[in-house]
Protein backbone atom coordinates (compact mmCIF):
# COMPACT_ATOMS: atom_id res chain seq x y z
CA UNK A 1 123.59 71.85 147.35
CA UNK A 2 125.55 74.56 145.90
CA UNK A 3 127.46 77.59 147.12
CA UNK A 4 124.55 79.95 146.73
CA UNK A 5 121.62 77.30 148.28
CA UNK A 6 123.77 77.34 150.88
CA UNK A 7 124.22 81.00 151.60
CA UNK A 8 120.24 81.60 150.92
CA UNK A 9 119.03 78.96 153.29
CA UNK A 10 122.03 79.64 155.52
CA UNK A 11 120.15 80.83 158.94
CA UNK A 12 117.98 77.64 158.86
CA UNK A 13 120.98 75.54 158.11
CA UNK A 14 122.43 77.21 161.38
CA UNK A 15 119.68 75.26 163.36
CA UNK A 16 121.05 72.34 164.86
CA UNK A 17 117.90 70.24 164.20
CA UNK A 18 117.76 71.30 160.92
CA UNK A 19 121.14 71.32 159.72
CA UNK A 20 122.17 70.36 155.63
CA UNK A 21 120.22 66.99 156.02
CA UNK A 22 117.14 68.73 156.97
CA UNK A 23 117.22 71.39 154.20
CA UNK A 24 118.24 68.63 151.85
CA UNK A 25 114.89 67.12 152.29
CA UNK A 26 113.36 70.79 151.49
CA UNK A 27 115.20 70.68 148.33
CA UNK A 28 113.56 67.66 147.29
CA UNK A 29 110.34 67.58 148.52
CA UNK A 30 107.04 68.11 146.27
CA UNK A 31 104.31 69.67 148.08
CA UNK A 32 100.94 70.42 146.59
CA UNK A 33 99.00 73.31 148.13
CA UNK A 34 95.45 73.49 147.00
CA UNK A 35 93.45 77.24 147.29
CA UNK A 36 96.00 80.42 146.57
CA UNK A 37 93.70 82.38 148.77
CA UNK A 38 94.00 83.88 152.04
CA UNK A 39 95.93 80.99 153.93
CA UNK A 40 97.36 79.69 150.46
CA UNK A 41 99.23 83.04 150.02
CA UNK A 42 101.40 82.54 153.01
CA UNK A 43 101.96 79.14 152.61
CA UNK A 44 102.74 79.07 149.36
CA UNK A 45 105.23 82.40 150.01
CA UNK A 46 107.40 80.71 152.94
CA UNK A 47 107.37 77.03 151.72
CA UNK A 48 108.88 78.72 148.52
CA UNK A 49 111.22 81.05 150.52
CA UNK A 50 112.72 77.82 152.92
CA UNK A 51 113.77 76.00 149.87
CA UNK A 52 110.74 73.56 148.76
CA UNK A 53 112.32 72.18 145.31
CA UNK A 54 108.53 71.39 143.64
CA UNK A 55 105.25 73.43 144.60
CA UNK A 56 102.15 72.54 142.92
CA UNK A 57 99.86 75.15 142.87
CA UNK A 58 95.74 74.51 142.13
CA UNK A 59 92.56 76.90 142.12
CA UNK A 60 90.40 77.60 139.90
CA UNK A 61 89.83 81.20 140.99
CA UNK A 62 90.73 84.77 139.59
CA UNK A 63 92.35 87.40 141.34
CA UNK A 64 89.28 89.93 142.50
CA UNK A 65 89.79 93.41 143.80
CA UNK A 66 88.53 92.27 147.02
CA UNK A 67 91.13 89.17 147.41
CA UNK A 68 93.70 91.41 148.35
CA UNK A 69 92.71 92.74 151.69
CA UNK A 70 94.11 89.45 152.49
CA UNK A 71 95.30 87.22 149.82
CA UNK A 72 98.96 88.68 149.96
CA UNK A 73 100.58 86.80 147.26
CA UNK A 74 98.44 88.96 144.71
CA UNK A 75 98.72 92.24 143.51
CA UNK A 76 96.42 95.12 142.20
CA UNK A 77 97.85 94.48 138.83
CA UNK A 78 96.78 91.05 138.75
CA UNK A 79 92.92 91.55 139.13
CA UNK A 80 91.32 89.10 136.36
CA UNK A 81 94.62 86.86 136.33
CA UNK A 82 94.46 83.26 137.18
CA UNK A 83 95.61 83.26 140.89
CA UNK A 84 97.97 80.11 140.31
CA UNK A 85 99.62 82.26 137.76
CA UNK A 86 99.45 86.01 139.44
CA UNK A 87 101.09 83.50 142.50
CA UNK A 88 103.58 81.84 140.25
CA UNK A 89 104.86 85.06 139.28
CA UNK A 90 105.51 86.44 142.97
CA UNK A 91 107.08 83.10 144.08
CA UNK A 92 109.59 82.91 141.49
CA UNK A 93 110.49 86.56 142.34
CA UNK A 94 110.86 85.67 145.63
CA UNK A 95 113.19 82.29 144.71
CA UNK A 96 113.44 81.33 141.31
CA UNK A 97 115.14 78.14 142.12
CA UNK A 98 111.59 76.71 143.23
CA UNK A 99 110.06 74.19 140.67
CA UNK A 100 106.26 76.07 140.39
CA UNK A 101 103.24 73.80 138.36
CA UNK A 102 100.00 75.54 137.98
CA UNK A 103 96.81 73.90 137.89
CA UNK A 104 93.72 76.56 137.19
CA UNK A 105 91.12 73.98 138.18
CA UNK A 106 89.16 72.89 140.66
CA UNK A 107 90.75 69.17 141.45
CA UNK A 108 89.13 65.90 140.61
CA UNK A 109 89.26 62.48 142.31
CA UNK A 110 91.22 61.70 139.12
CA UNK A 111 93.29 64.92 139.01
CA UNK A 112 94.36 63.54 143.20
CA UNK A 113 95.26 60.43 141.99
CA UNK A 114 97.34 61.37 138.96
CA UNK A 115 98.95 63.83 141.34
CA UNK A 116 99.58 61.14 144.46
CA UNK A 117 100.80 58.69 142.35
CA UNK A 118 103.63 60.87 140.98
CA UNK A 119 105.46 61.56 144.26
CA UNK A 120 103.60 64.06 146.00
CA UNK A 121 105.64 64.03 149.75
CA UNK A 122 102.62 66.51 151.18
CA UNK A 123 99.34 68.46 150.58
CA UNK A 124 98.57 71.46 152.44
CA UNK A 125 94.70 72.13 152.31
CA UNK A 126 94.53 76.44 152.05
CA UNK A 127 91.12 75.60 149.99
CA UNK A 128 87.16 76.94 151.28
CA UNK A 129 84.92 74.19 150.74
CA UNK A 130 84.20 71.35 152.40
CA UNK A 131 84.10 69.31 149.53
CA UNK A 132 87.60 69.55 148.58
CA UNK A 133 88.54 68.90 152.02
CA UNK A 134 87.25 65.98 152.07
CA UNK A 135 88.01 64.97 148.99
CA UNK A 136 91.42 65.78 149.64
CA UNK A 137 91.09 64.18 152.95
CA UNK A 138 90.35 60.50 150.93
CA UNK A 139 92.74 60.95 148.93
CA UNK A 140 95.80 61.44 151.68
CA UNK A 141 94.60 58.63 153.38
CA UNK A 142 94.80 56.36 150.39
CA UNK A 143 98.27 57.35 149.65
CA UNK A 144 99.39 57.59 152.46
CA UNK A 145 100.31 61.15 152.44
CA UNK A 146 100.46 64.14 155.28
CA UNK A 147 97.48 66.63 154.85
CA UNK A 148 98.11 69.92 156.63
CA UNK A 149 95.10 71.13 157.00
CA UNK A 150 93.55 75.22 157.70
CA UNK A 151 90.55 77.44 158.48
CA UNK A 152 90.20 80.70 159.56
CA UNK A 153 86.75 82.92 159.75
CA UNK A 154 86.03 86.52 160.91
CA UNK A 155 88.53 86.30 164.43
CA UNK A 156 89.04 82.64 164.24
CA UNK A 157 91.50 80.07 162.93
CA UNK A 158 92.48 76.63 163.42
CA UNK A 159 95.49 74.07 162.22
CA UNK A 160 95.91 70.40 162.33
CA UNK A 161 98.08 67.83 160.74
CA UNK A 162 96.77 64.21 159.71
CA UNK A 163 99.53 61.91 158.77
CA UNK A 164 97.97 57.85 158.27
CA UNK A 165 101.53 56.86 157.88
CA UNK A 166 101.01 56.82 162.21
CA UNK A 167 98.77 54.30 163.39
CA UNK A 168 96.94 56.09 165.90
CA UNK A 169 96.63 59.33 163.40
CA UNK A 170 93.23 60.55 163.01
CA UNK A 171 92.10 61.57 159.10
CA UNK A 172 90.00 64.98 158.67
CA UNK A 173 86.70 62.98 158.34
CA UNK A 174 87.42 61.99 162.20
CA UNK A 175 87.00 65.19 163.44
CA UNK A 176 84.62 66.61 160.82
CA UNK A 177 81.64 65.05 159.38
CA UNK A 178 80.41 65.34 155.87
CA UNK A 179 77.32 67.44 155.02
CA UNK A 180 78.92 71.04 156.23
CA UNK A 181 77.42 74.40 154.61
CA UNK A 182 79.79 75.62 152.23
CA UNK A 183 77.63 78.88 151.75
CA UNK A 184 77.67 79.88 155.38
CA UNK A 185 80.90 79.48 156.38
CA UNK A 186 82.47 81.36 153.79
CA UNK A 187 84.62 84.79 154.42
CA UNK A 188 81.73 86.71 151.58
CA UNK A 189 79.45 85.97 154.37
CA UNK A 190 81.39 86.54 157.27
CA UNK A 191 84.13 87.94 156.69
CA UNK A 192 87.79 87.70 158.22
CA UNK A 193 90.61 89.62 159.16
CA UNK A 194 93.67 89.98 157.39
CA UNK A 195 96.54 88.93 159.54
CA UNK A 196 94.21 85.68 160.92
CA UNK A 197 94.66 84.14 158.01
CA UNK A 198 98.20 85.16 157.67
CA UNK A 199 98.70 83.53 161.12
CA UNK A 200 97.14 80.45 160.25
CA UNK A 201 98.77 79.84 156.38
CA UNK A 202 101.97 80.90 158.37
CA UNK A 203 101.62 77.82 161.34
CA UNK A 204 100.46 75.40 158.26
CA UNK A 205 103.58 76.25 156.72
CA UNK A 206 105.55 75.90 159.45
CA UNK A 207 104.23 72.13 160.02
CA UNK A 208 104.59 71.45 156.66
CA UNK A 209 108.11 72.43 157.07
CA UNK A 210 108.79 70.39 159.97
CA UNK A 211 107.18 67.25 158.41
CA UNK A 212 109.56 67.15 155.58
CA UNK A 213 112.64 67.96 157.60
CA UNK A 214 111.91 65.85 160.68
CA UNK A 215 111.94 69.11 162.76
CA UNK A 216 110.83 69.17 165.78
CA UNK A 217 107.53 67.53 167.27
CA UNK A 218 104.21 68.20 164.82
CA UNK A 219 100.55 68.66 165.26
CA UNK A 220 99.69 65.20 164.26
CA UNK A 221 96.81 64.42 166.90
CA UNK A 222 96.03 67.50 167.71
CA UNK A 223 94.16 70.90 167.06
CA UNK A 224 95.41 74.26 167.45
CA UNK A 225 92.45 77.12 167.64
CA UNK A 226 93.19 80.51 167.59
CA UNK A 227 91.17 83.13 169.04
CA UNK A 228 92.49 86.38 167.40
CA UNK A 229 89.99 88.68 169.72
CA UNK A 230 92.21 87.70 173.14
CA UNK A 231 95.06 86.39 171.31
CA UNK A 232 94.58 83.07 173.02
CA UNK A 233 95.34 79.52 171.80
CA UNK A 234 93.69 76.41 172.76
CA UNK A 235 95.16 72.90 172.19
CA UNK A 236 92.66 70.29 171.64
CA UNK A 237 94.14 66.35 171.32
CA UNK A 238 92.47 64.51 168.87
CA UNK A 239 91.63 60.91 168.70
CA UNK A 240 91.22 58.63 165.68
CA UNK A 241 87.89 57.39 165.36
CA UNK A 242 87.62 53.70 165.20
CA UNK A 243 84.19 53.91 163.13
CA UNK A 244 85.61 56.66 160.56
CA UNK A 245 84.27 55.32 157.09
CA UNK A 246 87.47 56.84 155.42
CA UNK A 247 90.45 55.25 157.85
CA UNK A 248 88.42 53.32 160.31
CA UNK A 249 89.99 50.34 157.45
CA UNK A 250 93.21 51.08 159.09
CA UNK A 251 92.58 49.36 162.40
């Protein structure tokens, strides 16, 4: 770490839990965060601003005039650019020490693997379909990777961490089945509030920060659900599923 890493990251250094070993690991951590949307702008803004050394960026999306009542890492000037790139832009702005890879696709099984195989410490799932969540889902199990995963909808969000490296981790199929409505769930037809997603990319960024550094305790086992309307949170704990056809293999 040089003189000016260390003056940048400086107030995190200053944490006693964090210290130069802990930002060390930021340094040198890969993390791929699929969806530069509304919880992908935040993540993708602070994981670059603490010091992540490798961000892989993938959607397969545009920037649109109405993205950026929300989508923060996007401008008015970028409407029509790939978002990867409009967000490659803003991150290197923000640190240009931070290795950026765009992919302007919608990942493949084979696109996962490639990507897994080649050192990928963490994903962060900031994506809107249930498809590629579970998809991505598979694919962290198999590798044995952490998958931070986020939702939010009109007042709502939630945030949960699956790490299969634990034994008694539960994977995203555990807690949500397959055969979810894409169509209906989706912010065109219900739209969400700004700053809930900005809450939830920011707590997904957050655990993504502590499971590189060994910060702290995570949310592995457990789901966080925000209710923006009261401002209340609710913990929920839970459990692997012993008949889960993606880890039940596991037990």
């Amino acid at each position: 770490m040089n003189d000016e890493q260390l003056l940048r990251y400086s107030r995190q250094i200053m944490l006693p839990s964090l210290d130069v070993e802990g930002q060390q690991r930021l340094l040198q951590a890969t993390v791929l965060i699929v969806g530069m949307g509304g919880l992908g702008s935040p993540v993708a803004m602070y994981l670059a601003a603490a010091g992540i050394g490798h961000l892989i960026l993938a959607d397969d999306d545009e920037v649109e005039l109405s993205n950026l009542q929300r989508q923060v890492i996007h401008q008015t000037a970028s409407i029509g650019q790939s978002k990867v790139e409009s967000a490659r832009d803003t991150l290197l702005a923000l640190n240009p020490d931070t290795k950026i890879t765009t992919m302007a696709k919608r990942l493949d099984v084979s696109d996962l693997n490639s990507l897994l195989t080649r050192g990928v410490d963490l994903v962060v799932d900031a994506c809107d379909n249930f498809n590629t969540r579970f998809m991505l889902n598979r694919a962290c199990v198999s590798y044995s990777v952490p998958l931070v995963s986020g939702a939010a909808i009109r007042l709502e969000g939630q945030v949960a961490v699956f790490d299969t490296r634990r034994e008694h981790s539960p994977c995203y199929q555990c807690l949500f089945k397959a055969g979810g409505d894409d169509e209906q769930m989706s912010c065109a037809h219900n739209g969400v509030l700004a700053p809930v997603v900005g809450v939830i990319g920011s707590m997904q960024a957050l655990e993504a920060i502590k499971l590189i550094s060994g910060l702290g305790e995570d949310l592995c086992g457990r789901l966080l659900l925000f209710d923006a309307h009261s401002s209340h949170w609710r913990e929920l704990r839970l459990p692997r599923d012993p008949q889960c056809e993606v880890c039940a293999v596991r037990a």
